[in-house]
Protein backbone atom coordinates (compact mmCIF):
# COMPACT_ATOMS: atom_id res chain seq x y z
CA UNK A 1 21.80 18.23 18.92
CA UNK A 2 22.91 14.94 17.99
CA UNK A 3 21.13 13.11 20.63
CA UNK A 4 17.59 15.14 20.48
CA UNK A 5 18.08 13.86 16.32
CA UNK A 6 18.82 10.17 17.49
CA UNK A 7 15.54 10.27 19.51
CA UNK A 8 13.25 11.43 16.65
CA UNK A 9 14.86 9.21 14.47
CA UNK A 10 14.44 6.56 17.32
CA UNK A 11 10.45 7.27 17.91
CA UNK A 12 9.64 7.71 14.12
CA UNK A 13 11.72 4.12 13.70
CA UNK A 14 8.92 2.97 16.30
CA UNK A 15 5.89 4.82 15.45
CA UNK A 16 6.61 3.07 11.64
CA UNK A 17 7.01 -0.33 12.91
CA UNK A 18 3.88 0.02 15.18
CA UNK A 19 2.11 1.25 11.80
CA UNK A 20 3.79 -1.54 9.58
CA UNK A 21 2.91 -4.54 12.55
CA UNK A 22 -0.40 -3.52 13.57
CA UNK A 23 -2.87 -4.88 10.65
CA UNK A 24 -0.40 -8.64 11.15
CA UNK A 25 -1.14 -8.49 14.69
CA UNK A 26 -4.90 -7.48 13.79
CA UNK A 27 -5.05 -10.17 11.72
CA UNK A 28 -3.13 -12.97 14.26
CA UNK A 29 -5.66 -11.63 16.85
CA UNK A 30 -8.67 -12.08 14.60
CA UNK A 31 -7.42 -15.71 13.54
CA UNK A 32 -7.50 -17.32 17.49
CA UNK A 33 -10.82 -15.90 17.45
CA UNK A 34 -14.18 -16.90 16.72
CA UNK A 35 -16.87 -15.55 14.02
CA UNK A 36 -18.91 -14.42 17.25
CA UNK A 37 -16.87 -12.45 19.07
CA UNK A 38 -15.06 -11.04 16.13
CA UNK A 39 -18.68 -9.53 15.09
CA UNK A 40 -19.53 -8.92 18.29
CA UNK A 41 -17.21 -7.23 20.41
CA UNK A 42 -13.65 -4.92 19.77
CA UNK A 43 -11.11 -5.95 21.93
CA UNK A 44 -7.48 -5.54 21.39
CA UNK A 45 -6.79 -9.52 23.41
CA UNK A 46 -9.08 -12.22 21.96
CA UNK A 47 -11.09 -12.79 25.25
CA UNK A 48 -11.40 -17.15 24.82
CA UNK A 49 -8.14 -18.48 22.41
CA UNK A 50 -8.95 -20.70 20.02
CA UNK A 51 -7.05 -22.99 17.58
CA UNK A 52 -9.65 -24.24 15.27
CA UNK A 53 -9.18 -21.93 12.74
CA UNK A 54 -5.58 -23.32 12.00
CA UNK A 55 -7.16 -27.05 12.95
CA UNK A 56 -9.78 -26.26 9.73
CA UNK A 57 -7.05 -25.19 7.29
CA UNK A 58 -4.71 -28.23 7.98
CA UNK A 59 -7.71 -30.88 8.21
CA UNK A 60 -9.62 -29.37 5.34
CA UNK A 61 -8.09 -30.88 1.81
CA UNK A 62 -9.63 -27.81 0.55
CA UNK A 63 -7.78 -25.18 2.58
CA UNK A 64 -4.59 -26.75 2.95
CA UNK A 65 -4.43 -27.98 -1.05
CA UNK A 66 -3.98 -24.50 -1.90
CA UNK A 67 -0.94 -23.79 -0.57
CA UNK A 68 0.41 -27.04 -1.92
CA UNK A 69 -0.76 -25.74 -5.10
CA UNK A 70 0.57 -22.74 -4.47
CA UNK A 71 3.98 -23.39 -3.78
CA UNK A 72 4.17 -26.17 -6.40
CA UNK A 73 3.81 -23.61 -9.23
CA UNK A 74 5.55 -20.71 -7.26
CA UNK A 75 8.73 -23.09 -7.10
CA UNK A 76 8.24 -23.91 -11.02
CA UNK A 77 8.16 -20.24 -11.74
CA UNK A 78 11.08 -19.50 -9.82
CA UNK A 79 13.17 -21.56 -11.18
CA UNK A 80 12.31 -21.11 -14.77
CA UNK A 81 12.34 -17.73 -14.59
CA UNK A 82 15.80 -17.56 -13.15
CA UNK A 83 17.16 -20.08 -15.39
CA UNK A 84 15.92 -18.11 -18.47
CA UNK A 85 16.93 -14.89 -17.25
CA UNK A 86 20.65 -15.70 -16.55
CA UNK A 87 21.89 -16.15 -20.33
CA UNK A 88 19.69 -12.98 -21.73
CA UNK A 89 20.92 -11.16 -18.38
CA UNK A 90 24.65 -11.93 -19.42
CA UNK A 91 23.82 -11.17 -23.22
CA UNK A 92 22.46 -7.71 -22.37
CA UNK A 93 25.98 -7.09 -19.93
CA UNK A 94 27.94 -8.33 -22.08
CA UNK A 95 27.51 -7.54 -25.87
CA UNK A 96 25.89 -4.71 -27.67
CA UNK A 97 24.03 -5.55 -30.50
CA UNK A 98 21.66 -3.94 -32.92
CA UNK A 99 18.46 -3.04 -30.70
CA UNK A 100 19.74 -4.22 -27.11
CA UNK A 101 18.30 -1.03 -25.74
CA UNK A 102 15.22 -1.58 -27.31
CA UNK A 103 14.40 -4.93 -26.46
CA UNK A 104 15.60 -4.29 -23.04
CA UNK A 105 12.83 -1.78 -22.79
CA UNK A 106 10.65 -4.02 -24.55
CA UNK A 107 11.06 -6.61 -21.84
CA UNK A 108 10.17 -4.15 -18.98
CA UNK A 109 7.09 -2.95 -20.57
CA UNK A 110 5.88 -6.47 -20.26
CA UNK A 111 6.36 -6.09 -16.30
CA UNK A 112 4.45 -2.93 -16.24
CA UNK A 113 1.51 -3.98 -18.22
CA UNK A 114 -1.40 -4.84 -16.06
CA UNK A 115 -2.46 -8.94 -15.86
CA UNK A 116 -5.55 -8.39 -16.91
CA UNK A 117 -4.45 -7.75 -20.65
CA UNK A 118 -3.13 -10.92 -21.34
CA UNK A 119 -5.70 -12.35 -19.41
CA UNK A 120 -7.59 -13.49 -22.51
CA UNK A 121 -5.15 -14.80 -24.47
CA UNK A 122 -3.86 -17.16 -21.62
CA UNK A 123 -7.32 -18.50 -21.54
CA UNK A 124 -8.23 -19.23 -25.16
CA UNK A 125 -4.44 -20.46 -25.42
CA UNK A 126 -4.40 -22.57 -22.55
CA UNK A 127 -8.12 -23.95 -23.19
CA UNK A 128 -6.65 -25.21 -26.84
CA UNK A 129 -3.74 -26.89 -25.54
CA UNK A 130 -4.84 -28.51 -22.43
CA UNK A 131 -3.03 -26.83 -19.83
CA UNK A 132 -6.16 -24.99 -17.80
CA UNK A 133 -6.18 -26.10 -14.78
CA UNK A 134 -2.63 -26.86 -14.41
CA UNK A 135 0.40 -25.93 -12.27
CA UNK A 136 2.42 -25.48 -15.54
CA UNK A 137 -0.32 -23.06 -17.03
CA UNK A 138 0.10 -20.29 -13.55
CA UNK A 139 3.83 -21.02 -13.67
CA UNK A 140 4.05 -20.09 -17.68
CA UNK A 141 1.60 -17.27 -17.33
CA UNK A 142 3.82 -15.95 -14.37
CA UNK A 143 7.00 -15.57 -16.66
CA UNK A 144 5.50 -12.78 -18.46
CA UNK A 145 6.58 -10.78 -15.37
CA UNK A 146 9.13 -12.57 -13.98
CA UNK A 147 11.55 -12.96 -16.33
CA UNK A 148 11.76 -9.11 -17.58
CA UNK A 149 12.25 -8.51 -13.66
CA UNK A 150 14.96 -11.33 -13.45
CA UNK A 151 16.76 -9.99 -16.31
CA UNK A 152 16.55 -6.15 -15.14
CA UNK A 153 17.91 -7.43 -11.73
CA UNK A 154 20.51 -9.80 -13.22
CA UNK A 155 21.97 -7.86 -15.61
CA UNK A 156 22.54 -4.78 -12.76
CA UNK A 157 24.80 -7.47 -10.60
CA UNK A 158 26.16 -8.83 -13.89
CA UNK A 159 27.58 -5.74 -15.47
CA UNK A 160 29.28 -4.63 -11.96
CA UNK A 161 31.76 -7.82 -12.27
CA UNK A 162 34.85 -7.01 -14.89
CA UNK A 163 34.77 -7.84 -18.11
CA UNK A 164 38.88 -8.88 -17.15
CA UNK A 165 37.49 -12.04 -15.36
CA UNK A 166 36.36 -13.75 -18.09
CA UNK A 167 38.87 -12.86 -20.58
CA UNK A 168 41.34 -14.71 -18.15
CA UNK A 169 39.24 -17.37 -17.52
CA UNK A 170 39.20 -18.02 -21.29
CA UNK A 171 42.88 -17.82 -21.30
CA UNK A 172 43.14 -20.38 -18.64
CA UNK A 173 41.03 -22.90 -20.65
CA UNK A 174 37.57 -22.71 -19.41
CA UNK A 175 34.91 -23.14 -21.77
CA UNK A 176 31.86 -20.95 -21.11
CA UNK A 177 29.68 -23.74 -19.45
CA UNK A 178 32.61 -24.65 -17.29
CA UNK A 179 33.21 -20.76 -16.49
CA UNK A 180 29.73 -19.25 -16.28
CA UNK A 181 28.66 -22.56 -13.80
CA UNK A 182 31.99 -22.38 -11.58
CA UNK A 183 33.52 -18.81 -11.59
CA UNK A 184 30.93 -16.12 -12.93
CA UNK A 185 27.97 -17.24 -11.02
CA UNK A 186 29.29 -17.69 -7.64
CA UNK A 187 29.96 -14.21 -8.10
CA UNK A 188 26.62 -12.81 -8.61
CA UNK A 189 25.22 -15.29 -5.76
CA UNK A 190 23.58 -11.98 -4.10
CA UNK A 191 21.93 -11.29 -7.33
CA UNK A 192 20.91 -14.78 -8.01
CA UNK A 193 18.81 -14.61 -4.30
CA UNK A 194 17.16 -11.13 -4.63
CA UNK A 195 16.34 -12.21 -8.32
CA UNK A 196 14.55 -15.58 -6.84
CA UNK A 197 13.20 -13.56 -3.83
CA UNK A 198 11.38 -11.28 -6.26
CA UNK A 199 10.44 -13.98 -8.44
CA UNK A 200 9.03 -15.75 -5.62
CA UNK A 201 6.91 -13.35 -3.92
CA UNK A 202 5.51 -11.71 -6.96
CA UNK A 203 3.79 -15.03 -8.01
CA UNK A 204 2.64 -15.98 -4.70
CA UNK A 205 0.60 -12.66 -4.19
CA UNK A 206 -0.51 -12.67 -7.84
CA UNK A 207 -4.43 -13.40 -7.70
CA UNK A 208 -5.81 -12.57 -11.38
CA UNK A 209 -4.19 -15.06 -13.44
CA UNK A 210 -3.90 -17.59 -10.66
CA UNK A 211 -7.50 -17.65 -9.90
CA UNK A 212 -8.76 -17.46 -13.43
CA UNK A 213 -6.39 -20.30 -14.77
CA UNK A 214 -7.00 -22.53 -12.08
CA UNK A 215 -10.28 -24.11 -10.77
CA UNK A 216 -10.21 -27.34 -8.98
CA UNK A 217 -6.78 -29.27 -9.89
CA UNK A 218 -4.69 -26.37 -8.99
CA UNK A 219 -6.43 -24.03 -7.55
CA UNK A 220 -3.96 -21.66 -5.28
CA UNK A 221 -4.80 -20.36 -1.97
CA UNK A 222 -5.45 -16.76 -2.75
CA UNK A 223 -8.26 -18.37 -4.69
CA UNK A 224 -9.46 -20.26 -2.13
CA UNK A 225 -9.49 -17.32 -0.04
CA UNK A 226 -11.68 -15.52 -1.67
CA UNK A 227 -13.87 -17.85 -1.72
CA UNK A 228 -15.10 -18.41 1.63
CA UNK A 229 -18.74 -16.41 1.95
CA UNK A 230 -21.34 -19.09 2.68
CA UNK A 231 -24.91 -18.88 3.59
CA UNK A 232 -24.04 -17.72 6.98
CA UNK A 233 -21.98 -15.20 6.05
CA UNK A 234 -18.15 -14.50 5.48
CA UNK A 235 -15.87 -16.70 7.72
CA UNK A 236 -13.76 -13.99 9.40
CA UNK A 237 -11.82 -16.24 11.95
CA UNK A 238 -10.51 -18.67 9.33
CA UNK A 239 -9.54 -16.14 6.51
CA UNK A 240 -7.61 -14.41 8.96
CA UNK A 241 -5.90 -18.00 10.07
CA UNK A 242 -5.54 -18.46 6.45
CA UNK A 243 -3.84 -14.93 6.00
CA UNK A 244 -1.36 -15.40 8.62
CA UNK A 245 -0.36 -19.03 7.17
CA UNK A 246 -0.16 -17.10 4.06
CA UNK A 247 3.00 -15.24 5.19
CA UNK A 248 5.19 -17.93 6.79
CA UNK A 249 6.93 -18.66 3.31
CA UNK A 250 7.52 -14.90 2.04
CA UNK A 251 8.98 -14.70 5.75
CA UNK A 252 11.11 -17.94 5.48
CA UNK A 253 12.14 -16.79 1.81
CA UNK A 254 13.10 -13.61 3.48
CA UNK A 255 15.00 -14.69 6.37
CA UNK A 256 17.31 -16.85 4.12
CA UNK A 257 18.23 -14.03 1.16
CA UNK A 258 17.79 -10.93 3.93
CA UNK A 259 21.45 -10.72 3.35
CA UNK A 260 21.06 -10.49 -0.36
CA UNK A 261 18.68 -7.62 -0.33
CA UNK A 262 20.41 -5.93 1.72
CA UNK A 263 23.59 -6.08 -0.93
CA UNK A 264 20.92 -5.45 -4.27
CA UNK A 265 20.02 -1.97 -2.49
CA UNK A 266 23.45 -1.22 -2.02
CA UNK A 267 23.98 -2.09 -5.69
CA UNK A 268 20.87 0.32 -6.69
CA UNK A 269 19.28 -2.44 -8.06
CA UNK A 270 16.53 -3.38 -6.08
């Protein structure tokens, strides 16, 4: 009984991955392929390999810009977002005060709200102050739904440490910058990479705001993706070059906090 179970579990286990895999190998086969054949044939191998898809996006300034863009503001965001979170995180563990609950809730309604609401605002604010077109306008706009995620995160890791560790680190002399920096944060390490994880991806695959605040200066790739119909019609081979590129640094964000996730479901937090 235990082995026939083992053997479903095993084939479902396979039949998933072969389900989760097959549009990224769809996509990998499309991209060493050319407009022609990809219109006119279907064949599971491309049938003449081709790297000029990848040669366009790093030659062309206005392929390969994106992702600088991209990850410029990405990276802002991140860190912002994380550095913001961390005190109103340890507020909400640690204290009660007069409408915590409330504002707590407050801050994940932000994260459920739809982009397109505050996509108006943004604009008329940012077209007043200067910042449209600008890496700091995507990162800013970003925090909206960042930070109530990094706090929601946060405070889950932060409220499973004791309380006892930092009444006896205040006993032993530490002052709260010298404590939080050197004893309470290496202990929420885990927390602090799904938190950035999170962070990260959720701006990178945001397209709304991105695309609307940006247009030449900053312009991120998903914009630039969407953007490639010309008079000779949609250029399948190098949007799907484009796409694959497009997941090399969720993967390499991945690969260094997999060991992080791994702990925030274990914590019921992620």
């Amino acid at each position: 009984m235990d082995d026939t179970r083992f053997k479903k579990r095993t084939i479902f286990l396979w039949l998933y991955l072969l389900f989760a895999m097959l549009p990224i190998y769809w996509m990998f086969n499309m991209s060493l392929r050319t407009n022609e054949e990809i219109v006119a044939t279907f064949t599971l191998f491309p049938r003449h390999i081709t790297l000029a898809n990848y040669v366009t996006i790093f030659t062309d300034e206005s392929w390969y810009s994106g992702y600088i863009n991209s990850l410029i503001y990405v990276a802002m965001n991140t860190v912002i977002s994380v550095s913001v979170a961390l005190p109103a995180a340890y507020a909400f563990s640690r204290y009660s005060f007069l409408g915590d609950k409330h504002v707590f809730f407050w801050l994940l309604t932000n994260r459920m709200t739809p982009p397109a609401v505050f996509l108006l605002p943004f604009f008329q604010l940012y077209t007043t102050v200067g910042l449209m077109d600008t890496h700091l306008a995507v990162a800013l706009a970003h925090l909206l739904f960042n930070v109530p995620l990094a706090v929601w995160i946060l405070e889950g890791f932060m409220s499973g440490i004791p309380r006892e560790i930092d009444e006896t680190a205040y006993i032993d002399g530490y002052s709260f910058p010298r404590f939080f920096v050197r004893v309470f944060l290496p202990l929420i390490k885990a927390g602090l990479g799904v938190t950035a994880f999170f962070c990260f991806m959720f701006s990178w695959v945001e397209l709304l705001l991105a695309r609307t605040l940006t247009s030449v200066n900053a312009k991120p790739i998903v914009a630039t993706m969407t953007r490639t119909v010309s008079a000779s019609g949609m250029d399948w081979a190098t949007l799907a070059a484009a796409g694959m590129l497009t997941i090399v640094p969720g993967a390499i964000v991945i690969w260094f906090v997999r060991h992080y996730i791994a702990k925030g479901f274990a914590m019921g937090r992620v």
